[in-house]
Each structure stands twice: as structure tokens, then as C-alpha cells.
N, C-alpha and C. Protein backbone atom coordinates (compact mmCIF):
# COMPACT_ATOMS: atom_id res chain seq x y z
N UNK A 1 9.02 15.46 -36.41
CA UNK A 1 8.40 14.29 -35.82
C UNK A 1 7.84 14.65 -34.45
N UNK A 2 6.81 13.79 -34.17
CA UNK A 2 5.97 14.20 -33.48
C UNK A 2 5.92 13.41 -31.63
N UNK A 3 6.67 13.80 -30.55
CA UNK A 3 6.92 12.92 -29.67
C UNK A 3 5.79 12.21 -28.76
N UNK A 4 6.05 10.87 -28.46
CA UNK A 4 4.67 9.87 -28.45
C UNK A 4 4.54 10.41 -27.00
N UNK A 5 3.40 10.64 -26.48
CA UNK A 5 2.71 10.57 -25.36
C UNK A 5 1.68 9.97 -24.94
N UNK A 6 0.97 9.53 -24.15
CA UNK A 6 -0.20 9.27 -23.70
C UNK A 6 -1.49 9.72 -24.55
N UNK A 7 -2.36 9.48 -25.44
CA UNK A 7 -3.47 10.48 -26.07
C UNK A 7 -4.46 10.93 -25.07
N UNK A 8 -4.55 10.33 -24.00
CA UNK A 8 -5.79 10.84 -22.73
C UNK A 8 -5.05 12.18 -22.22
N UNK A 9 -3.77 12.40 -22.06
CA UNK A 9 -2.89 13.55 -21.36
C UNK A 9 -2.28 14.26 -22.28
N UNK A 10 -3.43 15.77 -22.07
CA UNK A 10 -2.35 16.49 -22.00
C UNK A 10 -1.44 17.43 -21.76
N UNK A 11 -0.24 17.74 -22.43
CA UNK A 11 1.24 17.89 -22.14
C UNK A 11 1.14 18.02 -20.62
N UNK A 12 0.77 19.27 -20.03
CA UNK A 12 0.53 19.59 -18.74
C UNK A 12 0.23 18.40 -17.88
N UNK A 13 -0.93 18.14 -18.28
CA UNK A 13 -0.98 16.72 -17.16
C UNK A 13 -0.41 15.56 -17.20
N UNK A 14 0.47 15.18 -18.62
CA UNK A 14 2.15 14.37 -18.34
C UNK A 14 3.01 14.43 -17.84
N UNK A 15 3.42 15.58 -17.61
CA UNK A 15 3.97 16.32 -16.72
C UNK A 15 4.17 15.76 -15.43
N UNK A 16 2.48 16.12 -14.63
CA UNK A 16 1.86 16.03 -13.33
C UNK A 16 2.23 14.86 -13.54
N UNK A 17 1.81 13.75 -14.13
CA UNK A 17 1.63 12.45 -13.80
C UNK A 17 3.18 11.91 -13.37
N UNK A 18 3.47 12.75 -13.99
CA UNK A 18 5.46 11.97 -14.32
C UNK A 18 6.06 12.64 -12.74
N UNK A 19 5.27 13.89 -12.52
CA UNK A 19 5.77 14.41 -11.15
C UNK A 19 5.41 13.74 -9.67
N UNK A 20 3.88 13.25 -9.84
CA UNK A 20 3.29 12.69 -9.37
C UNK A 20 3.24 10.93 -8.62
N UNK A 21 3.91 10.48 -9.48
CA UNK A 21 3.90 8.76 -9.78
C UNK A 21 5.63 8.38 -10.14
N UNK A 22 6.35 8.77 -9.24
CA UNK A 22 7.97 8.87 -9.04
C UNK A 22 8.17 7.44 -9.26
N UNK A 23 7.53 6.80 -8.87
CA UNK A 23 7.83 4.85 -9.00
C UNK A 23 7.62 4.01 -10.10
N UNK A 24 6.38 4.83 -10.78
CA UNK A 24 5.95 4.26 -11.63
C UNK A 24 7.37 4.76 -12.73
N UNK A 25 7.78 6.17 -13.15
CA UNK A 25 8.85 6.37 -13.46
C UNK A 25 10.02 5.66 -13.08
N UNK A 26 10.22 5.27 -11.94
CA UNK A 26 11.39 4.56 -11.65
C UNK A 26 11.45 3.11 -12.34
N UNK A 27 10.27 2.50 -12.36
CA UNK A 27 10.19 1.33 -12.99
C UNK A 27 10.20 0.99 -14.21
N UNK A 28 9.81 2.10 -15.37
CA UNK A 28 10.24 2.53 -16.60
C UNK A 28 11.40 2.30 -16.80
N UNK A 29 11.82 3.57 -16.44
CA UNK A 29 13.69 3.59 -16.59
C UNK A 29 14.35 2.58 -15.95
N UNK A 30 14.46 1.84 -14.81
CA UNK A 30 14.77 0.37 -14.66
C UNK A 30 14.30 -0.31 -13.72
N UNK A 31 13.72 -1.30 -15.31
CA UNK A 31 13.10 -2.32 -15.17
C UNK A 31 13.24 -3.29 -13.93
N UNK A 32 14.51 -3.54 -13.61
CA UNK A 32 14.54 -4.72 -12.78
C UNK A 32 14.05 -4.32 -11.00
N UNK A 33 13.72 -2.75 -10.94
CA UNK A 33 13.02 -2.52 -9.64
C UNK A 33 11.55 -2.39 -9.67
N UNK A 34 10.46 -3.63 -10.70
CA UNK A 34 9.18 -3.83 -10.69
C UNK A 34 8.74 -3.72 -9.38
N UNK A 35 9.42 -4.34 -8.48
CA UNK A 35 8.66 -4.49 -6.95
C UNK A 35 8.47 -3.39 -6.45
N UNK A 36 8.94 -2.36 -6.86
CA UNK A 36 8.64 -1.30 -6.01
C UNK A 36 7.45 -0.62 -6.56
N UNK A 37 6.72 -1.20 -7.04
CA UNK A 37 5.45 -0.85 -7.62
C UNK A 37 4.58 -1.56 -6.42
N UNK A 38 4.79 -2.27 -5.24
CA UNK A 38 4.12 -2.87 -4.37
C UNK A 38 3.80 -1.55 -3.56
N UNK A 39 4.39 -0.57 -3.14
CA UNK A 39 4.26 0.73 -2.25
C UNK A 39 3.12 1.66 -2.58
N UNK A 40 2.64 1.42 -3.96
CA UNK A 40 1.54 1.79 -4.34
C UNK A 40 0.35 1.38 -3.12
N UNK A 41 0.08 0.09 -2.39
CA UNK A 41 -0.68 -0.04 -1.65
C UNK A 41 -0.63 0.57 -0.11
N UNK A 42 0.73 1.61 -0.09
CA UNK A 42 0.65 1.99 1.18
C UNK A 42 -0.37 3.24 0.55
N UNK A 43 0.10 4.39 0.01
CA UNK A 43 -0.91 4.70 -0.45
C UNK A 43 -2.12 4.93 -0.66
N UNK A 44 -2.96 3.38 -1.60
CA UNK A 44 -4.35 3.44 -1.17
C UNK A 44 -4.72 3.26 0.20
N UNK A 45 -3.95 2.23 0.75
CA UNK A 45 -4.21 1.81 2.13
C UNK A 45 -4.19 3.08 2.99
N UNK A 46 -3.57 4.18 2.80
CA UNK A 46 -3.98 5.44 3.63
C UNK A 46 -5.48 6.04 3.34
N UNK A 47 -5.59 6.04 2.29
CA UNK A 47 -6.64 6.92 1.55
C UNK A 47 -7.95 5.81 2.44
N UNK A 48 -7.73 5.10 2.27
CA UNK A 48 -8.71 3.87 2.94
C UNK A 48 -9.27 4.12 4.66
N UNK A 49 -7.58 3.96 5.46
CA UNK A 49 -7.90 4.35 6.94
C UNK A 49 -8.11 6.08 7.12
N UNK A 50 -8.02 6.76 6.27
CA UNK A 50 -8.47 8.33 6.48
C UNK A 50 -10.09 8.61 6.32
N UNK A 51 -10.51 7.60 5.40
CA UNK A 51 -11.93 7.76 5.49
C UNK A 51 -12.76 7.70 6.40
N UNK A 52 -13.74 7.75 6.73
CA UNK A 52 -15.00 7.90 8.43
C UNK A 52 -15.56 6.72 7.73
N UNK A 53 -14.84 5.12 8.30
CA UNK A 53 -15.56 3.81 8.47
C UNK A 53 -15.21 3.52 9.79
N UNK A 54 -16.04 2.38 9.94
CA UNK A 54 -16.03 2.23 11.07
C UNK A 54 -15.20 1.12 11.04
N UNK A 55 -14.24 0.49 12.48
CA UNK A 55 -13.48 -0.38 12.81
C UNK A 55 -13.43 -1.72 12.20
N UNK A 56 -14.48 -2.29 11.57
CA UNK A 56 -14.63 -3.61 11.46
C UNK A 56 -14.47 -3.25 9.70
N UNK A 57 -14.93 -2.31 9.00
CA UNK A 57 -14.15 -1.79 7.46
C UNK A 57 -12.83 -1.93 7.29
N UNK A 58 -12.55 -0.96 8.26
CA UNK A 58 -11.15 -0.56 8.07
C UNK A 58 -10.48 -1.97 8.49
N UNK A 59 -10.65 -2.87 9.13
CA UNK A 59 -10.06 -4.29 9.65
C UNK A 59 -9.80 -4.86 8.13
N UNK A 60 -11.05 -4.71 7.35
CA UNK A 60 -11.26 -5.46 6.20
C UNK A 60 -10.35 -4.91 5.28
N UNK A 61 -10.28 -3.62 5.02
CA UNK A 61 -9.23 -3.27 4.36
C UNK A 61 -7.74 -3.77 4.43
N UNK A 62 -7.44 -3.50 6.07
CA UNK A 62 -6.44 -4.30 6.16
C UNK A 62 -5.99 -5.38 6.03
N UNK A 63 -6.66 -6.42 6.44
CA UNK A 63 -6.71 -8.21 5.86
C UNK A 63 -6.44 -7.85 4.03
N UNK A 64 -7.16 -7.40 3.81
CA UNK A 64 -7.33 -7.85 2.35
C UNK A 64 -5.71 -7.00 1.56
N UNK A 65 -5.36 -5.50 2.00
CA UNK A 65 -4.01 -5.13 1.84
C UNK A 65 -2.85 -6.31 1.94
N UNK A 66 -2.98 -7.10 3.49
CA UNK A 66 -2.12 -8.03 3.93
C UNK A 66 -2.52 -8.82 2.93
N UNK A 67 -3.27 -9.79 2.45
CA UNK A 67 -3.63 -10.91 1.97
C UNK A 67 -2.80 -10.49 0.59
N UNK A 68 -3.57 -9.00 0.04
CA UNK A 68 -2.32 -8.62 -1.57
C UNK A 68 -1.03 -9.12 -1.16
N UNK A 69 -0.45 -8.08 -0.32
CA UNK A 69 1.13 -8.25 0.07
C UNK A 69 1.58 -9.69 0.16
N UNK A 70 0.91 -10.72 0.78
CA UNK A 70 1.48 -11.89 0.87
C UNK A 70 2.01 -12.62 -0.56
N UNK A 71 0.54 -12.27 -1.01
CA UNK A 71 0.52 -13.21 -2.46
C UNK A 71 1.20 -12.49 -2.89
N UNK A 72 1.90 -11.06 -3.25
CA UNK A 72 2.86 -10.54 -4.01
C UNK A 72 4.31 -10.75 -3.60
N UNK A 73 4.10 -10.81 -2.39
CA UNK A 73 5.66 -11.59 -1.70
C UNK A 73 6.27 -13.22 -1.98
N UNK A 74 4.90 -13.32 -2.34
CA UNK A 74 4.83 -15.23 -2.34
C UNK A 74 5.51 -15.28 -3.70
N UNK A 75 5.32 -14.41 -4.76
CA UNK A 75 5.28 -14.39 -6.14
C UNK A 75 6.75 -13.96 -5.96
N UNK A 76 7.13 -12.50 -5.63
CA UNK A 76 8.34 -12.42 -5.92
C UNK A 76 9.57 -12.97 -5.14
N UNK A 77 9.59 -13.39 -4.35
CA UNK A 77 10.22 -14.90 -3.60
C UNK A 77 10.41 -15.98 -4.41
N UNK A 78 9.44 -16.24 -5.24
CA UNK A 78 9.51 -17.96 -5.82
C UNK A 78 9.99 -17.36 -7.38
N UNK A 79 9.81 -16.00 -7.69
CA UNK A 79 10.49 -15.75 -8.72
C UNK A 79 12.32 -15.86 -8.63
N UNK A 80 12.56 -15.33 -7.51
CA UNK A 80 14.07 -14.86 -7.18
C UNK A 80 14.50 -16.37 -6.64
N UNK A 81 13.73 -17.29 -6.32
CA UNK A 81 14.81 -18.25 -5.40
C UNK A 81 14.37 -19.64 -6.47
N UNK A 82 13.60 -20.40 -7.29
CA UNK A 82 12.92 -21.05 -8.27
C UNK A 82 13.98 -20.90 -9.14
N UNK A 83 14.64 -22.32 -9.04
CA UNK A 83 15.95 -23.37 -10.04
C UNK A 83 17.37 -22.40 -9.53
N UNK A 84 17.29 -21.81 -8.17
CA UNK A 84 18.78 -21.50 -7.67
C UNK A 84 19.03 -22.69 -6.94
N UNK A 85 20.56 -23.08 -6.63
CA UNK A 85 21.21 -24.10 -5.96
C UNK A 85 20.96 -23.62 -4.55
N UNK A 86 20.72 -24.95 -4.30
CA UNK A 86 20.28 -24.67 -2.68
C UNK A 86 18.95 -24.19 -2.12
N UNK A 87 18.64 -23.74 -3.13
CA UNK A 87 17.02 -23.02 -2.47
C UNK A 87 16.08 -24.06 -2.09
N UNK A 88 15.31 -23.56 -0.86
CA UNK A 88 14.71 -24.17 -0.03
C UNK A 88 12.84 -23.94 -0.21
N UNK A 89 12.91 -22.91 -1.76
CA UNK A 89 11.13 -22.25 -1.82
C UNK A 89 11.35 -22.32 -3.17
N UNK A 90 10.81 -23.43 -3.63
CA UNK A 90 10.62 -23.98 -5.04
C UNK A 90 9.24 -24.13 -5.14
N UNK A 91 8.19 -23.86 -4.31
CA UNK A 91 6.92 -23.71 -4.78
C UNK A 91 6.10 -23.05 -4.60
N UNK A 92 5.03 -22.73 -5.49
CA UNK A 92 4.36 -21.74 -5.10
C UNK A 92 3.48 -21.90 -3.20
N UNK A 93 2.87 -23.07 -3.29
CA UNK A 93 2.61 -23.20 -1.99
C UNK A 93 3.89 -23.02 -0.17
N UNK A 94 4.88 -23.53 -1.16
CA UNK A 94 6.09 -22.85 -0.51
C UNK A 94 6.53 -21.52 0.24
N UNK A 95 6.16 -20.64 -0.81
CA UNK A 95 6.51 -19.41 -1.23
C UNK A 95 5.40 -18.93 -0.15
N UNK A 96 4.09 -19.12 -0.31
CA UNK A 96 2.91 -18.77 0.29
C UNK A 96 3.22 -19.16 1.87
N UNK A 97 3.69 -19.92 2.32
CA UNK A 97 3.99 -20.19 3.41
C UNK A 97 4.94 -19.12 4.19
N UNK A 98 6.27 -19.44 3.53
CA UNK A 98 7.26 -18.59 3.70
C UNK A 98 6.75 -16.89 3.84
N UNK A 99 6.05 -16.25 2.71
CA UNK A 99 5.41 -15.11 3.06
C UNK A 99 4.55 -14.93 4.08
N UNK A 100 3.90 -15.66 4.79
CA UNK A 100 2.97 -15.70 5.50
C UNK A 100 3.66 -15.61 6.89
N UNK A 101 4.73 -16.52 6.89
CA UNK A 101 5.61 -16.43 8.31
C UNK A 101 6.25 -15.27 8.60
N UNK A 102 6.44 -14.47 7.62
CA UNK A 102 7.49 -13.68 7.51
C UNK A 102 7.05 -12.50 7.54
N UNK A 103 5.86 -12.45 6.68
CA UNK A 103 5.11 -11.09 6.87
C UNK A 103 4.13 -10.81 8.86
N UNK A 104 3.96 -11.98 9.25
CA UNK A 104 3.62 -11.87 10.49
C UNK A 104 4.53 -11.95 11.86
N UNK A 105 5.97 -11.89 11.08
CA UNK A 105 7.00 -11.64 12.05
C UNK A 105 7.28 -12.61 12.49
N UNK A 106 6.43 -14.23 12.49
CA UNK A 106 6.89 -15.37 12.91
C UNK A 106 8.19 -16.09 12.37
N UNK A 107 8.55 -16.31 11.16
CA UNK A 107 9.86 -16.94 11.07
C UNK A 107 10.46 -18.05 11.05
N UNK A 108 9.46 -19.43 10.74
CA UNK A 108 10.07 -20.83 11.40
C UNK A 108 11.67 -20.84 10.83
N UNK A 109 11.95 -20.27 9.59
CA UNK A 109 13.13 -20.85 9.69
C UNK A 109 13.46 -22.48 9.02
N UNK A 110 12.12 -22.57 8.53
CA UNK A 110 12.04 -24.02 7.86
C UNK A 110 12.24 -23.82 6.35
N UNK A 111 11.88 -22.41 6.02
CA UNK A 111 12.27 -21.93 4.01
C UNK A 111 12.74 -20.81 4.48
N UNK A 112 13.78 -20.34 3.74
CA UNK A 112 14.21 -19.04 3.56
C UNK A 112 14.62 -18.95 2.33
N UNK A 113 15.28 -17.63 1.87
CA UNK A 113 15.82 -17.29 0.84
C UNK A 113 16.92 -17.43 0.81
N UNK A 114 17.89 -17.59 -0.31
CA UNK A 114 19.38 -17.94 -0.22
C UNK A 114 20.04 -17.04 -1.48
N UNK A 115 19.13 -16.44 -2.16
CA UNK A 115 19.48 -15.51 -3.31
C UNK A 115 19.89 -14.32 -2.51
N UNK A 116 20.52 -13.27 -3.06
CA UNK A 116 20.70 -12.19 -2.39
C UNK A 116 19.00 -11.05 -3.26
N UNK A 117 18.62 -11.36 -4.46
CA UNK A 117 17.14 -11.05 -4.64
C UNK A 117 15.96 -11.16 -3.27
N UNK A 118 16.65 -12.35 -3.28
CA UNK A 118 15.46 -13.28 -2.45
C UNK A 118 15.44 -12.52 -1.19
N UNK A 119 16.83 -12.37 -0.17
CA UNK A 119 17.25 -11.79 0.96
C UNK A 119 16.15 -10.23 0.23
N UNK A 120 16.61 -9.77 -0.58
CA UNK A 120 16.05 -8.22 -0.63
C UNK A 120 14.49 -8.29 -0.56
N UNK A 121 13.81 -9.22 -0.77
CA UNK A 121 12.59 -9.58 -0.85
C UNK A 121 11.88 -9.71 0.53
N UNK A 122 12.93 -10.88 1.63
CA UNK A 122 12.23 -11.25 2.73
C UNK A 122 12.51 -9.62 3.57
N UNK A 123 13.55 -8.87 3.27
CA UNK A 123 13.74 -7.13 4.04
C UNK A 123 12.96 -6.70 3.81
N UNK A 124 12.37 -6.85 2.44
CA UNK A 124 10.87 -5.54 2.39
C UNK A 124 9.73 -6.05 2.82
N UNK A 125 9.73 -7.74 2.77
CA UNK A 125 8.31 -8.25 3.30
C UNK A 125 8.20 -8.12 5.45
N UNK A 126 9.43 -8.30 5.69
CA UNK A 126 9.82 -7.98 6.82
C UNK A 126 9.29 -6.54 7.68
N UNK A 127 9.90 -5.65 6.59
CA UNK A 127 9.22 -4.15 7.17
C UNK A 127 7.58 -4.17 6.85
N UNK A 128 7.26 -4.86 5.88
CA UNK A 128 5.96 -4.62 5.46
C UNK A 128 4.99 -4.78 7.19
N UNK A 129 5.75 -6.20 7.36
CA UNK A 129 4.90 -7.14 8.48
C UNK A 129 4.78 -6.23 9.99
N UNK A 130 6.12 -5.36 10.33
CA UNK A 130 6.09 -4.55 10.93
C UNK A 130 5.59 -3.54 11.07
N UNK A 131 4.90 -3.40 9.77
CA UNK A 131 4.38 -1.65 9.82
C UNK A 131 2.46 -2.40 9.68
N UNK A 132 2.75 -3.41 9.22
CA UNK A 132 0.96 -4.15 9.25
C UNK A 132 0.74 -3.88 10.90
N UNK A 133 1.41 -4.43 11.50
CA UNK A 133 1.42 -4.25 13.03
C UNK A 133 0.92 -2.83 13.72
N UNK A 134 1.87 -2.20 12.65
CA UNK A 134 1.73 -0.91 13.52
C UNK A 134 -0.04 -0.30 13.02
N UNK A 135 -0.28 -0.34 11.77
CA UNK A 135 -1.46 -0.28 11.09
C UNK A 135 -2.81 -0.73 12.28
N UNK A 136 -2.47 -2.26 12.52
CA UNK A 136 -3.62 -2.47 13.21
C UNK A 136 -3.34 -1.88 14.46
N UNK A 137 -2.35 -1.18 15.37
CA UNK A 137 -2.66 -0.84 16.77
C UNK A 137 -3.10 0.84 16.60
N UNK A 138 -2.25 1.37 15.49
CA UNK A 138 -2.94 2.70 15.36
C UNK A 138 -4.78 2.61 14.43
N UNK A 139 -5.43 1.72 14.48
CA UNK A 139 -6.48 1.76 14.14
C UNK A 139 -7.11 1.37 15.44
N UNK A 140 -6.61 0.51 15.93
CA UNK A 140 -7.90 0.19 17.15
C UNK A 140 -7.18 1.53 17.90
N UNK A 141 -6.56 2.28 18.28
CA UNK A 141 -6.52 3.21 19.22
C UNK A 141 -7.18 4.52 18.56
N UNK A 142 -6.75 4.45 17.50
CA UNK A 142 -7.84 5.59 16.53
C UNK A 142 -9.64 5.52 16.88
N UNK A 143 -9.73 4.21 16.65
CA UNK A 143 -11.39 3.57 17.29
C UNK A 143 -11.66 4.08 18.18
N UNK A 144 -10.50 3.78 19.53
CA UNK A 144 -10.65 4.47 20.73
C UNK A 144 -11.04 5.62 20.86
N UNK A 145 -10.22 6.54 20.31
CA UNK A 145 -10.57 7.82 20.51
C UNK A 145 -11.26 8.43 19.71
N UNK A 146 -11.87 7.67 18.77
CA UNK A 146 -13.03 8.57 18.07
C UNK A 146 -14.59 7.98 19.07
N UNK A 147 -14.56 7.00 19.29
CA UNK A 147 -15.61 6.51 20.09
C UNK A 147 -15.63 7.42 21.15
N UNK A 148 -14.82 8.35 22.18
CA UNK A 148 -14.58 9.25 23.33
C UNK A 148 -15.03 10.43 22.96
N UNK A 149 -15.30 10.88 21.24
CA UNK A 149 -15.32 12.14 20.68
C UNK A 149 -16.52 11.95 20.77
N UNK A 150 -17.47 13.46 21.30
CA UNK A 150 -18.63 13.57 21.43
C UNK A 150 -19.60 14.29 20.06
N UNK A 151 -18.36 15.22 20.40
CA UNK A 151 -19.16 16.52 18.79
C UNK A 151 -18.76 16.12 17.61
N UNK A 152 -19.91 15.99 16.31
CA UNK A 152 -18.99 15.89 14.97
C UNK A 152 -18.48 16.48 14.50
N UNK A 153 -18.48 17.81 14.82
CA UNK A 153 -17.71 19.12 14.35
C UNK A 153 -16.03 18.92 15.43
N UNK A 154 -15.62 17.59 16.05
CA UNK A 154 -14.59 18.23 16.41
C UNK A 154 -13.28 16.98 15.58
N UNK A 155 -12.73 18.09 14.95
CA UNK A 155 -11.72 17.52 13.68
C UNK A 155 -12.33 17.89 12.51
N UNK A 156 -12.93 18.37 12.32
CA UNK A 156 -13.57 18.82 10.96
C UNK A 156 -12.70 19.69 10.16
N UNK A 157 -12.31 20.34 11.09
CA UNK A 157 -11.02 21.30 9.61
C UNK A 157 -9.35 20.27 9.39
N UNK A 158 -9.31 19.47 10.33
CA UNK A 158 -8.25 18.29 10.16
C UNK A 158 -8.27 17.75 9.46
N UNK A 159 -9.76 17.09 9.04
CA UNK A 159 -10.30 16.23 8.11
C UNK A 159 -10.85 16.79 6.70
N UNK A 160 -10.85 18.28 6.70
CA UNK A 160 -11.12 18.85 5.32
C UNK A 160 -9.19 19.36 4.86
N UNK A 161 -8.60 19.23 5.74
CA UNK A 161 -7.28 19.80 5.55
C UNK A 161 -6.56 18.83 4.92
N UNK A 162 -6.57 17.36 5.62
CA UNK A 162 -6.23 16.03 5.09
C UNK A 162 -6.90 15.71 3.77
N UNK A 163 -7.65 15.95 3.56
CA UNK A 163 -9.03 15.46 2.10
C UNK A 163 -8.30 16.29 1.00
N UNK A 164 -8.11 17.96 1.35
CA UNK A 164 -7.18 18.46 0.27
C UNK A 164 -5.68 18.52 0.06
N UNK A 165 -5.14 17.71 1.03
CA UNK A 165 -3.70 17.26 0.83
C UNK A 165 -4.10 15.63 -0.18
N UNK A 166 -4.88 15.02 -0.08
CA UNK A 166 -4.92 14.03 -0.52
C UNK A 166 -5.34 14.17 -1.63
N UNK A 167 -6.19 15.51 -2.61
CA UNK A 167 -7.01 15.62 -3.65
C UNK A 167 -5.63 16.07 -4.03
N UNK A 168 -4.68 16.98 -3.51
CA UNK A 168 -3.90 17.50 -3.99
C UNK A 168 -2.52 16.38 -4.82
N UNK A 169 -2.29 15.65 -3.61
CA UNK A 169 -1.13 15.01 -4.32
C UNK A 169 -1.70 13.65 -5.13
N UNK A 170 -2.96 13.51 -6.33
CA UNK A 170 -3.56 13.02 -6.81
C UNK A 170 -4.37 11.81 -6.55
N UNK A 171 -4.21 11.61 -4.76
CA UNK A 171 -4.54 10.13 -4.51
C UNK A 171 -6.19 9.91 -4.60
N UNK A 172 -6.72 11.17 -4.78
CA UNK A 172 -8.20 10.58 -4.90
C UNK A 172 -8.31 11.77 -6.19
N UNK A 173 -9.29 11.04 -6.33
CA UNK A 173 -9.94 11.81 -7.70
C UNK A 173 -11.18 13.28 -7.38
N UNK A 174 -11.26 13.33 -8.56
CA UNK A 174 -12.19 14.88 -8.29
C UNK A 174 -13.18 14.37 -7.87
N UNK A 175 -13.88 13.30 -8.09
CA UNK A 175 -15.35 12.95 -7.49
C UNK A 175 -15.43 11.93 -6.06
N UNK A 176 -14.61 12.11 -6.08
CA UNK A 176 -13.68 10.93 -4.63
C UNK A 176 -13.77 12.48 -4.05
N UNK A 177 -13.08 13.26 -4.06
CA UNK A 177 -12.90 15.02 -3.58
C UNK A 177 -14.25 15.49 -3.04
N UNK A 178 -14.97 15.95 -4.02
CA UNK A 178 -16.39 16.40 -3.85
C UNK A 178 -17.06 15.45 -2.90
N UNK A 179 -17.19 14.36 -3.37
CA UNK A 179 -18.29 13.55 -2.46
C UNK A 179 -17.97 13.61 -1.26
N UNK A 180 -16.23 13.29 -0.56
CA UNK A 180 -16.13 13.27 0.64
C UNK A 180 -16.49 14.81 1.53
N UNK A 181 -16.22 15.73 0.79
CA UNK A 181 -15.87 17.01 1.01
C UNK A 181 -17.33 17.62 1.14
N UNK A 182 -18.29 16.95 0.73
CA UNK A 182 -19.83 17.05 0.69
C UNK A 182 -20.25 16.62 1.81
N UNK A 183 -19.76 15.17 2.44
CA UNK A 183 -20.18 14.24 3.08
C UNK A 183 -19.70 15.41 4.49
N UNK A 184 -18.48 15.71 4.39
CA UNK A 184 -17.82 16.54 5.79
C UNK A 184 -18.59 17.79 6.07
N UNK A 185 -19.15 18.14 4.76
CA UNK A 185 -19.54 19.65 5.20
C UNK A 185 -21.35 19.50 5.53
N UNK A 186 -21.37 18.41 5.44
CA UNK A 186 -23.37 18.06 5.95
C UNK A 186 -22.78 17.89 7.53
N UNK A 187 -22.37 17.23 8.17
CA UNK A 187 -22.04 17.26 9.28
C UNK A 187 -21.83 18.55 10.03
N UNK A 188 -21.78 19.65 9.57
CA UNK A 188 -21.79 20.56 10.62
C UNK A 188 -22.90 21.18 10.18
């Protein structure tokens, strides 16, 4: 008998993928840690601020990362705390609220979670909101100092060094690879 795999992959690059995508494996084998399939957007969200856009892109990226995260926080919140005793986020507009406070570090303190799910939910939306923070001050200071940079040739082997760490550990594709790697090497 013949063992089922993927028909697009193969053996070798099942392998990679399975070496590659540790979460997505983790979520296979158990099920009940789906959420951690949310970390996937730190991820793109790198591949995103590594690219040569300019400040008001990369802003957009971020809003729209945050805006995912909320609504995925909103979701798994009202999943974990929705027909428990006592819970205070029985709706989806609820939920949306509650994520929104929480992911921006504000906090009223008017919904929380009372599940111990729920608690594990507002910890990861918590760090999320903290590291959004950190996201937007290391971008506007990044702005800064690329706006101070005179020559385009200076970071150029940083930025071809970063491009093949990133082709490498599969986050962009071969034509995501080339094009940028095209785009870097017209510049000098």
C-alpha cells in the first residue's frame, strides 16, 4: 500500500514543507492549538516591512495585519467565553470591542475573559498589541534613517543577504526571489 501524500509534492519537498511549516504540523497533530496558526502573520508581516516601500505602505500593511489580528482575536474570544457562566463577551460586537481594547493596550475592564481559554487568548492578544507597538516605532525610525541614507548602494549586501535568508527559509517564493533580487541589483 501506497502512503497518501500531497500529489503537488514531491517526497523531498514534503519533507521541506513538514520541516519548514513547524505550526502548521503542530496543528495537525493537535488540533485544539488552531490559534497558533495566527503567527503565520508575523511572518508575512516581516517579509512585508523588509521590502523598499515607503512609510505610508508599510503603515498600511500594518493597520490591515492589526485589523486581521483583531478580528481573529474577536473570533477566538467569543469562541472560548460564548454560553460560559459568568461571561461578560457573548457577542460578536462584544468580542470586537474587547479585542480592540486589548490589542491597543487600553483595557477598560468593562468585558474580559473568565475562561481560562479565554485568559490564554487575551495573553497572546496582549503580546500581540505590544509588539504592534513596537512594529510601528521601529518603522518610523527605520523611515528615519533611511531618509539620512544618501547612496543606494549603502546596505545593498544586507539587503541581498536578508532576501536569501528569506528565499531560503521558504517565505517568499522563487519569483518573489528573482524579482526582488533583480530590483536590488539595478540599483547599483
Amino acid at each position: 500500500m501506497k502512503r497518501a501524500r500531497p500529489a503537488h509534492c514531491p517526497s523531498s519537498r514534503w519533507w521541506a514543507y513538514l520541516a519548514r511549516h513547524p505550526i502548521d504540523v503542530v496543528v495537525v497533530v493537535v488540533p485544539m492549538l488552531r490559534p497558533l496558526r495566527v503567527l503565520r502573520v508575523f511572518a508575512i508581516g516581516q517579509v512585508l516591512l523588509t521590502r523598499d516601500r515607503g512609510l505610508i505602505q508599510t503603515g498600511r500593511a500594518i493597520a490591515f495585519a492589526a485589523g486581521v489580528l483583531i478580528v481573529i482575536g474577536a473570533l477566538a474570544i467569543l469562541d472560548a467565553e460564548r454560553g460560559s457562566p459568568g461571561a461578560t463577551i457573548a457577542t460578536f460586537p462584544d468580542a470586537l470591542w474587547w479585542a480592540m481594547a486589548t490589542v491597543t493596550t487600553v483595557g477598560y475592564g468593562d468585558v474580559y475573559p473568565v475562561t481560562a481559554v479565554g485568559r490564554l487568548v487575551a495573553a497572546s492578544l496582549m503580546l500581540v498589541g505590544i509588539s504592534l507597538l513596537g512594529i510601528v516605532t521601529a518603522t518610523v525610525a527605520a523611515w528615519f534613517m533611511r531618509a539620512e541614507s544618501t547612496s543606494p548602494r549603502v546596505g545593498i549586501a544586507d539587503r541581498l543577504r536578508d532576501l536569501h535568508a528569506l528565499h531560503a527559509e521558504a517565505v517568499i517564493s522563487d519569483d518573489e526571489f528573482t524579482d526582488a533580487r533583480a530590483r536590488l541589483l539595478v540599483d547599483l
